[in-house]
Protein backbone atom coordinates (compact mmCIF):
# COMPACT_ATOMS: atom_id res chain seq x y z
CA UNK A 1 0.00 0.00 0.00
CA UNK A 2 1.31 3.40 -1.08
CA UNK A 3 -0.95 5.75 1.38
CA UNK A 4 1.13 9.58 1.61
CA UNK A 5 -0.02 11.68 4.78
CA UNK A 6 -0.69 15.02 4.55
CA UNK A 7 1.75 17.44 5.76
CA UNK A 8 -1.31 19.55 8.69
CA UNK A 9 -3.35 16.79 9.61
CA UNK A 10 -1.10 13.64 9.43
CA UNK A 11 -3.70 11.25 7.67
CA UNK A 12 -4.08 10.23 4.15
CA UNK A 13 -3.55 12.80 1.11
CA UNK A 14 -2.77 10.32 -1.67
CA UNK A 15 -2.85 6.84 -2.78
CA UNK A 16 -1.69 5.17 -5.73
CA UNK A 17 -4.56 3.83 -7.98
CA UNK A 18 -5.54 0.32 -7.17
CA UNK A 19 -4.81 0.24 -3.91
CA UNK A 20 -6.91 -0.88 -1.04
CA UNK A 21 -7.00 2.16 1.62
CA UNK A 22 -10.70 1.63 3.79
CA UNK A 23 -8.95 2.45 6.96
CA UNK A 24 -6.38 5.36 6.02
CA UNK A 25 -9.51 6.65 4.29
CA UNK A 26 -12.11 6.15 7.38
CA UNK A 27 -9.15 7.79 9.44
CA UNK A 28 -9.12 10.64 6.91
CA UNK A 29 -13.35 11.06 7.46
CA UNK A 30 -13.08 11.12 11.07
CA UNK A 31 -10.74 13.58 10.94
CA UNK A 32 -12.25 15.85 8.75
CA UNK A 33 -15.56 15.94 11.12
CA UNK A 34 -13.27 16.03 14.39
CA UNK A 35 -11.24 19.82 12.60
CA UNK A 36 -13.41 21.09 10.71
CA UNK A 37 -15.08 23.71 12.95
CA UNK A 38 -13.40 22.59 16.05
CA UNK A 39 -14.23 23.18 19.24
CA UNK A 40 -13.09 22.02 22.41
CA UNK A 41 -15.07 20.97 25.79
CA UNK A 42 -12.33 21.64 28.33
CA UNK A 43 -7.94 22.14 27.82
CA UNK A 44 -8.01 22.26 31.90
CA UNK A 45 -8.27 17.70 31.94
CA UNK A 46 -4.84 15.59 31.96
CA UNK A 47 -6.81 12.68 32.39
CA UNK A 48 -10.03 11.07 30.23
CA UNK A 49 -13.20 12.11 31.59
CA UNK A 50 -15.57 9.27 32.42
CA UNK A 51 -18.34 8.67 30.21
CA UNK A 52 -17.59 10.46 27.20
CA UNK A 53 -19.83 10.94 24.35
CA UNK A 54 -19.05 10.08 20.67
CA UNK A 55 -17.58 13.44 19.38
CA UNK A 56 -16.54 14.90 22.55
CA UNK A 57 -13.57 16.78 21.94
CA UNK A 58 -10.59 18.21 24.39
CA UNK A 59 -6.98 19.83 24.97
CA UNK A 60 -4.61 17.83 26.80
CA UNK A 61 -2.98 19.44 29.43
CA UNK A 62 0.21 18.90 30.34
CA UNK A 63 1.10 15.78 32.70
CA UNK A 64 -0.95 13.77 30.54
CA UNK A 65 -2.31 10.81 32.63
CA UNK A 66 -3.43 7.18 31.41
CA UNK A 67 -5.24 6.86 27.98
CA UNK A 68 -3.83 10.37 27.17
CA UNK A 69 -0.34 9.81 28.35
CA UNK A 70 2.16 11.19 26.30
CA UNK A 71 -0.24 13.28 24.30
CA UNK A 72 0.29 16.97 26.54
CA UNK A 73 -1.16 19.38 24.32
CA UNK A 74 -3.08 17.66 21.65
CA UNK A 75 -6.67 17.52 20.75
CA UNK A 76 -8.23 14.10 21.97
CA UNK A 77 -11.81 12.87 20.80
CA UNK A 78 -13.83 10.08 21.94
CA UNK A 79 -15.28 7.93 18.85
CA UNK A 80 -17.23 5.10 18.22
CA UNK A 81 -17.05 5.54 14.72
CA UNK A 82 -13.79 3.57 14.54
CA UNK A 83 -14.38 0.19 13.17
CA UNK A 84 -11.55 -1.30 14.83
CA UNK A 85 -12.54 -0.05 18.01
CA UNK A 86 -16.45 -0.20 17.80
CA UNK A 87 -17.09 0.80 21.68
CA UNK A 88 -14.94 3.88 21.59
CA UNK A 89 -11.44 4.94 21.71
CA UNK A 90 -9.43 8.01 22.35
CA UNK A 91 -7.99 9.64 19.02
CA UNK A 92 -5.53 12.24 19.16
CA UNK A 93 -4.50 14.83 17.22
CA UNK A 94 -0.89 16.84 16.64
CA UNK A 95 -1.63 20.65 16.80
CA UNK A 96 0.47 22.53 14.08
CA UNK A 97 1.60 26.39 14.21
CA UNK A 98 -1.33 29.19 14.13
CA UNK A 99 -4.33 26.27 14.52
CA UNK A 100 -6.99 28.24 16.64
CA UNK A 101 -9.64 26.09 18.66
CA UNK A 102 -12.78 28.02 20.75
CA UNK A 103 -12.50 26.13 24.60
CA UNK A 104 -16.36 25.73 25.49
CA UNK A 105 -15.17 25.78 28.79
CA UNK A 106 -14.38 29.28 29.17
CA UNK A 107 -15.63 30.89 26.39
CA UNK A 108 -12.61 31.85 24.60
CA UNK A 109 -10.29 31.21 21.82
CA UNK A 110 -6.80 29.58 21.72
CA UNK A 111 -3.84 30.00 19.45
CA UNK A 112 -1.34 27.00 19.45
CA UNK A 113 2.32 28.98 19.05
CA UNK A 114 5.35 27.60 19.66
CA UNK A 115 4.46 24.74 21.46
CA UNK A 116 1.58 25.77 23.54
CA UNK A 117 -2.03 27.24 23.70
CA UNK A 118 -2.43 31.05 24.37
CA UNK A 119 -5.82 32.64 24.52
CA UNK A 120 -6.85 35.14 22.47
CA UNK A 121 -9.70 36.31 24.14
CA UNK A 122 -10.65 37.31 27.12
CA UNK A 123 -7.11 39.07 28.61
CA UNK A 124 -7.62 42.15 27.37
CA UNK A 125 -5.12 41.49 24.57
CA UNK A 126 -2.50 40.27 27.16
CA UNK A 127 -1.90 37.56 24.88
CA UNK A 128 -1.12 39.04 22.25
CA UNK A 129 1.07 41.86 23.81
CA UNK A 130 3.07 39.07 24.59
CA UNK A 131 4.26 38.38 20.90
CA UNK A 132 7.67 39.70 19.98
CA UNK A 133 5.50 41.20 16.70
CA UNK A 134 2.81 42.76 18.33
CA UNK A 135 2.93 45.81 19.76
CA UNK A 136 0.06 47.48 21.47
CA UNK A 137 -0.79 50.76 23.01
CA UNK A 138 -3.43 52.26 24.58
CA UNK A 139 -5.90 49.60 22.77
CA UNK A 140 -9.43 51.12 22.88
CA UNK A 141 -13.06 49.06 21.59
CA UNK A 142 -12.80 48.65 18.18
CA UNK A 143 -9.17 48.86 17.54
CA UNK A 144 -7.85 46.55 14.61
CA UNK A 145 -4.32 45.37 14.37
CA UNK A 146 -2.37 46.99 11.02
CA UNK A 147 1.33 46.36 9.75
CA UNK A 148 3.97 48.46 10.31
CA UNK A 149 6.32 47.72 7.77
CA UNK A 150 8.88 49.90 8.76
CA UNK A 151 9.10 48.28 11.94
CA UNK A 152 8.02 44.62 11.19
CA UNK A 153 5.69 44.61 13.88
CA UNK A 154 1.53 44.67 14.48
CA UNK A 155 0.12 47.45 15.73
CA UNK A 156 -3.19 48.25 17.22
CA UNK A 157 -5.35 51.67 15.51
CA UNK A 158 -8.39 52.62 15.35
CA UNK A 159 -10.09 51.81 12.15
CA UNK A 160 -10.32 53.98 9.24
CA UNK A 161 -12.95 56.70 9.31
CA UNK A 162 -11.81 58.48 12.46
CA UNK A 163 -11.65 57.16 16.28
CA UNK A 164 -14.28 54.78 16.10
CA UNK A 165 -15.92 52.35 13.44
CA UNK A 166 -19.02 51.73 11.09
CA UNK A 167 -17.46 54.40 8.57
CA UNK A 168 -18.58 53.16 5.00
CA UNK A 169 -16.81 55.93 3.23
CA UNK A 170 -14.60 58.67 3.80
CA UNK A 171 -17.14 61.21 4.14
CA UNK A 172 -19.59 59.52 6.66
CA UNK A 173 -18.99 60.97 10.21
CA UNK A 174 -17.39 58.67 12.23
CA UNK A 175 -19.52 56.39 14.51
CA UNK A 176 -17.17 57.24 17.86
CA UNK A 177 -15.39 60.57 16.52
CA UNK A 178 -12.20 61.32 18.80
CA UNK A 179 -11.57 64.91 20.48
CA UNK A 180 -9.31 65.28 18.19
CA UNK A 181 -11.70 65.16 15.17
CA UNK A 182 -13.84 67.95 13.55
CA UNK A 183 -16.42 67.71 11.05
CA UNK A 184 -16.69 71.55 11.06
CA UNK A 185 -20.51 71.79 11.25
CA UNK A 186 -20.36 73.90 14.28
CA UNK A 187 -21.67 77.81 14.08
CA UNK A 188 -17.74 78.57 15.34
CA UNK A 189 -14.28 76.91 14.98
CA UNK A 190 -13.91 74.66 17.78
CA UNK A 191 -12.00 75.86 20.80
CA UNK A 192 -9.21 72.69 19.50
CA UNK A 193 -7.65 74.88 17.48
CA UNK A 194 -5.33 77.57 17.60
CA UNK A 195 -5.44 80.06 14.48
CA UNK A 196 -1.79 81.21 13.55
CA UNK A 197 -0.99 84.11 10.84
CA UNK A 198 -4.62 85.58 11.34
CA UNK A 199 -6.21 83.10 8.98
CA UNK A 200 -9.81 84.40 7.41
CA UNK A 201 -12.35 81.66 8.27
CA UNK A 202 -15.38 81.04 7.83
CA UNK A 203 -18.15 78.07 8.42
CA UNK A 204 -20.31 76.85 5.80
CA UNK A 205 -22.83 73.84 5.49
CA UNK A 206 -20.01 71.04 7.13
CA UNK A 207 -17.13 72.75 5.67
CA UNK A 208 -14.47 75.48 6.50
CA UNK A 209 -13.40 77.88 3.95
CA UNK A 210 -10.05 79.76 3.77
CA UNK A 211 -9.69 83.28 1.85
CA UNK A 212 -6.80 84.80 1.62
CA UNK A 213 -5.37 88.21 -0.97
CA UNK A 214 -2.04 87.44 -2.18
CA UNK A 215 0.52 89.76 -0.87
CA UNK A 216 3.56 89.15 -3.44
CA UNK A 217 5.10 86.72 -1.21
CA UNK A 218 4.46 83.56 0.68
CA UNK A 219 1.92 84.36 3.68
CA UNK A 220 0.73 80.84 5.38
CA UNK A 221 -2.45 81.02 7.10
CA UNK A 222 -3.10 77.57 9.30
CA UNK A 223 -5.49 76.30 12.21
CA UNK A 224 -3.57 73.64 14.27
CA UNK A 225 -4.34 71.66 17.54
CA UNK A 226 -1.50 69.14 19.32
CA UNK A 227 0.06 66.54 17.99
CA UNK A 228 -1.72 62.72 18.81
CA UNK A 229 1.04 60.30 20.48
CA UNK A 230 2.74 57.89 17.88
CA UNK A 231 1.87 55.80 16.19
CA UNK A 232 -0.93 57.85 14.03
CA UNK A 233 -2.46 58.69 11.14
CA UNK A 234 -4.56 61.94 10.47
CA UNK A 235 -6.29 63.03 7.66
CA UNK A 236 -8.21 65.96 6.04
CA UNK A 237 -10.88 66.73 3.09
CA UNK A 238 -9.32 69.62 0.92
CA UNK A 239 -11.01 71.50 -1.46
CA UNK A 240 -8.69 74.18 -3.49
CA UNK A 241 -11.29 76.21 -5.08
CA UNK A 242 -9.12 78.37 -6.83
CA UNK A 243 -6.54 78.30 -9.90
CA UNK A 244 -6.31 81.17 -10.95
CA UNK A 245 -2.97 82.19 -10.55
CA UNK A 246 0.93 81.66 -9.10
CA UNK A 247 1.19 80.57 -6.15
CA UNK A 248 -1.35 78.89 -4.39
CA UNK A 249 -0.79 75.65 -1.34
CA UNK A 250 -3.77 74.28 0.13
CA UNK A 251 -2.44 71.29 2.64
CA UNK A 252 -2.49 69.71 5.66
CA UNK A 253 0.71 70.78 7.48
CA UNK A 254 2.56 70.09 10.55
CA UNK A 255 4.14 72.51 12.10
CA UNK A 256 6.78 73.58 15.30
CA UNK A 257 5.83 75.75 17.70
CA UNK A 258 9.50 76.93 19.28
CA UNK A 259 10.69 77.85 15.60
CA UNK A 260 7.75 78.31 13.54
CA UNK A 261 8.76 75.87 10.88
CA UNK A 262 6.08 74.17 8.45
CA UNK A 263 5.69 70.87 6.63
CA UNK A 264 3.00 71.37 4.20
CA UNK A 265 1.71 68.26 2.28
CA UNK A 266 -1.28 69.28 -0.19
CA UNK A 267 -2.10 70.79 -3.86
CA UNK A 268 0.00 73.31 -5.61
CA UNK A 269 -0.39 75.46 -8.35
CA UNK A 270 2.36 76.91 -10.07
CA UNK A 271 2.84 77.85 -13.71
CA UNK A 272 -0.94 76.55 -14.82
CA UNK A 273 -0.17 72.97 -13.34
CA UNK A 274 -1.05 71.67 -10.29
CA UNK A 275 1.38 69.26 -8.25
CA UNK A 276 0.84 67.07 -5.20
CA UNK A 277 3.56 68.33 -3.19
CA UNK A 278 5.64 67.97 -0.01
CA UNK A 279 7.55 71.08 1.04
CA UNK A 280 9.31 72.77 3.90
CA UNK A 281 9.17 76.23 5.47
CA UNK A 282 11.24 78.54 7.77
CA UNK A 283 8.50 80.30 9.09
CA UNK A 284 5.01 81.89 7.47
CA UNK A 285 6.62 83.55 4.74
CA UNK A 286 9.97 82.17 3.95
CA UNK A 287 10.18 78.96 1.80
CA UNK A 288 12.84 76.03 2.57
CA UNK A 289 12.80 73.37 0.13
CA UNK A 290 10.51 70.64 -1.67
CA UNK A 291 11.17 67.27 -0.48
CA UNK A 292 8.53 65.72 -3.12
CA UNK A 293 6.68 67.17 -6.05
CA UNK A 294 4.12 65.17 -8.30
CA UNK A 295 3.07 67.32 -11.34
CA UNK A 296 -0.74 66.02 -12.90
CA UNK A 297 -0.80 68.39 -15.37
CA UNK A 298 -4.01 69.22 -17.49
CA UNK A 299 -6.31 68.63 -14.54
CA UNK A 300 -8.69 71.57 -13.66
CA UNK A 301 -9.59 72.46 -9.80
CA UNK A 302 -12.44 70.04 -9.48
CA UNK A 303 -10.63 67.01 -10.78
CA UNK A 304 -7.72 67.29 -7.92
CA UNK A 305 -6.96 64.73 -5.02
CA UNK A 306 -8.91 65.86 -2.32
CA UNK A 307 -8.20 62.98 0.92
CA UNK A 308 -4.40 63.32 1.75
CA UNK A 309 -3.30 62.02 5.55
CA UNK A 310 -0.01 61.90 7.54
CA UNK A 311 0.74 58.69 8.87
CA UNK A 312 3.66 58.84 11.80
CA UNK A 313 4.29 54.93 12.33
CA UNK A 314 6.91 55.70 15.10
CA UNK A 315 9.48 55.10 12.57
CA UNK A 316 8.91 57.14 9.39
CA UNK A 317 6.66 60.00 8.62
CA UNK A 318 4.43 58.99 5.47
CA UNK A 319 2.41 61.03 3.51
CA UNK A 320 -0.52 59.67 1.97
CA UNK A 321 -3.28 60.19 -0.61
CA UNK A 322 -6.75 58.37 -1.31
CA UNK A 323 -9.45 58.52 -3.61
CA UNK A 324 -12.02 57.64 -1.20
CA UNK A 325 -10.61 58.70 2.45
CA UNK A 326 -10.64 55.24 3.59
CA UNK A 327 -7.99 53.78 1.20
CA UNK A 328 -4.71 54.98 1.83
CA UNK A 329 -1.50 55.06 -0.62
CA UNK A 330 1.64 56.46 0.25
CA UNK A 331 3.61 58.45 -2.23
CA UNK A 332 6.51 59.97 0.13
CA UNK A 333 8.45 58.99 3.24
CA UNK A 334 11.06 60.55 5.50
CA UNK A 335 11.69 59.84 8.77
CA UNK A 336 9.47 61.28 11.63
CA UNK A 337 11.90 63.76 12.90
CA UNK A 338 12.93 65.31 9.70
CA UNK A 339 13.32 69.15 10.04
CA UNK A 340 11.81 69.06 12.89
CA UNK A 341 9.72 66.97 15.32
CA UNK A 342 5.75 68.82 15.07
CA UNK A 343 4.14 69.35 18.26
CA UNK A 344 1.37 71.11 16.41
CA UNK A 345 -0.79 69.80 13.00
CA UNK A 346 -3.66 70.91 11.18
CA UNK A 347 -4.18 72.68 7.62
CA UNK A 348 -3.59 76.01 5.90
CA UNK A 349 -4.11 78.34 2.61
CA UNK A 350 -1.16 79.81 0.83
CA UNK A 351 -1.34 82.44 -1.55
CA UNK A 352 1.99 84.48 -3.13
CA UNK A 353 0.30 86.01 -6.25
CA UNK A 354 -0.27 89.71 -5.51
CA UNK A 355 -3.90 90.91 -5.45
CA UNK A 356 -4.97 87.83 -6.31
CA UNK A 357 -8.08 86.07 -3.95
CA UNK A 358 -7.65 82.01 -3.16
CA UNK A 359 -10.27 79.74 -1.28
CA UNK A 360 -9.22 76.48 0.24
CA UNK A 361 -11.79 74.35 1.80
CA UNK A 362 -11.70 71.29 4.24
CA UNK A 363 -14.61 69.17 4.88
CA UNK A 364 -13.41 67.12 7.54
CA UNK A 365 -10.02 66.25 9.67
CA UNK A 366 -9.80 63.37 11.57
CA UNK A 367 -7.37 60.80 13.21
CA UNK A 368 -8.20 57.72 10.67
């Protein structure tokens, strides 16, 4: 007989034509009703129970005792659907990396890793803080685990749409908004934000609208509130409703209180086309340097990106655009302290063309 086994469960995979297999094959059936959906009674017993019933299923613990000596660890099930053992007999199973069983016992569900069961439930995501790739912080109801690929490790955040979930796009209000978000419907700016440069507001059905008269020379005009800790991503809604002239910024920025400095990520329009653009400034009116341009020339106004976010990972400071606000791609990196480390963020209008009036408007800005 030329039975293989199959590399997860251990029973029959393959057989060569002709050959006579009833019992590698039964074996296979049993175990097929004894994984699929698998559940467990107890993974507290090192000993049989008495009385079993056909089906009943269990976790060894360790010290195994008697009919489940030497098994620590694996799942054992009483059948009587074995025909060489017609009364019952204890089958046992090998647990392989990342199977997950529910314990009926105590209502929650176990990981096998590295040799032994760890719940998943139920510890308030001790378990799971105890991986060397997961790293949590300040996990809050809701909270999903995302990649960090600059660090190689799991991290908790809340999901996309804003402190809290339900969010079907990016423009429904999120179910659980944080303190830190706005959806600017108020009759006033919030008291979150501080203006800085005298900024002209102005509310308007869910939205906030920027004016500004160029002056001949860069004049950035922002509303900011603190920083969130690390690891975070915030994002904002941006309208630029003007392209008329040289040179306009609409962005969300971050920005340093002690020197003034600015990192502006957003739309600008320079020389009739428009270019997604990361840039640095000294102060309001003094420019640094670009650190990323994308020209998309031959778009008009209303065809623009409108959802861009900053995503600080802990590790590198990415800047991100979407077509939907829930989506997120990333088209520039740097590291999260570069020119400065931001204690302040929020967004900002700014317009160099002399005599010239520009409108930026934001519909929303969130942490995502």
């Amino acid at each position: 007989m030329s039975v293989s086994n199959g590399p997860n469960l251990g029973v029959m995979i393959n057989a060569v034509t002709g050959d006579s297999f009833p019992t590698d094959f039964r074996k296979l059936l049993r175990a097929i009703d004894v994984l699929l959906q698998v559940s467990v009674k107890s993974k507290t017993l090192s000993a049989p129970p008495g009385s079993p019933a056909n089906g009943d299923r269990y976790i060894v613990a360790s010290g195994a005792t008697g009919a489940w000596s030497g098994h620590s660890t694996h799942i054992a099930v009483w059948t009587t659907d074995n025909p060489a053992s017609p009364s019952g007999v204890w089958e046992f199973y090998t647990p392989q990396q990342g199977w997950m069983v529910p314990n009926l016992g105590d209502s929650t569900v176990y990981v096998f890793l590295s040799g032994a069961w760890t719940a998943l439930s139920g510890g308030g995501g001790g378990a799971l803080a105890a991986l060397s790739d997961v790293v949590l912080s300040s996990v809050a109801n809701g909270d999903v685990l995302t990649y960090n690929s600059g660090s190689s490790k799991w991290v908790n955040a809340a999901p996309s749409g804003g402190g809290g979930s339900g969010n079907v796009n990016g423009d429904t209000h999120p179910v659980s908004p944080s303190p830190f978000d706005d959806e600017f419907e108020g009759g006033s700016l919030s008291g979150i934000w501080t203006a800085r440069n005298s900024p002209s507001l102005s509310l308007l059905k869910g939205s906030i609208v920027f004016t500004q008269t160029g002056s001949g020379s860069d004049a950035w005009k922002l509303i900011t509130q603190s920083v969130p800790s690390a690891p975070y991503q915030v994002g904002a809604k941006i309208h630029t409703l003007t392209d008329a002239a040289n040179y306009i910024n609409s962005a969300i920025v971050l920005y340093e209180t002690s020197s003034g400095k600015i990192i502006e990520f957003g739309m600008s329009y320079n020389s009739g086309v428009w270019s997604i653009v990361v840039q640095r400034f000294s102060n309001f009116s003094t420019y640094n340097s670009t650190s990323f341009t994308l020209a998309l020339p031959n778009l008009p106004a209303q065809k623009l990106p409108s959802y861009f976010a900053i995503n600080d990972d802990n590790t590198n400071r990415n800047f991100q655009i979407s077509h939907d606000g829930i989506a997120w791609h990333t088209v520039f990196s740097e590291g999260r302290t570069a020119y400065f480390t931001p204690d302040a963020m929020g967004i900002g209008l700014d317009q160099s063309a002399s005599g010239v009036i520009a409108q930026m408007s934001c519909d929303w800005f969130r942490k995502l």
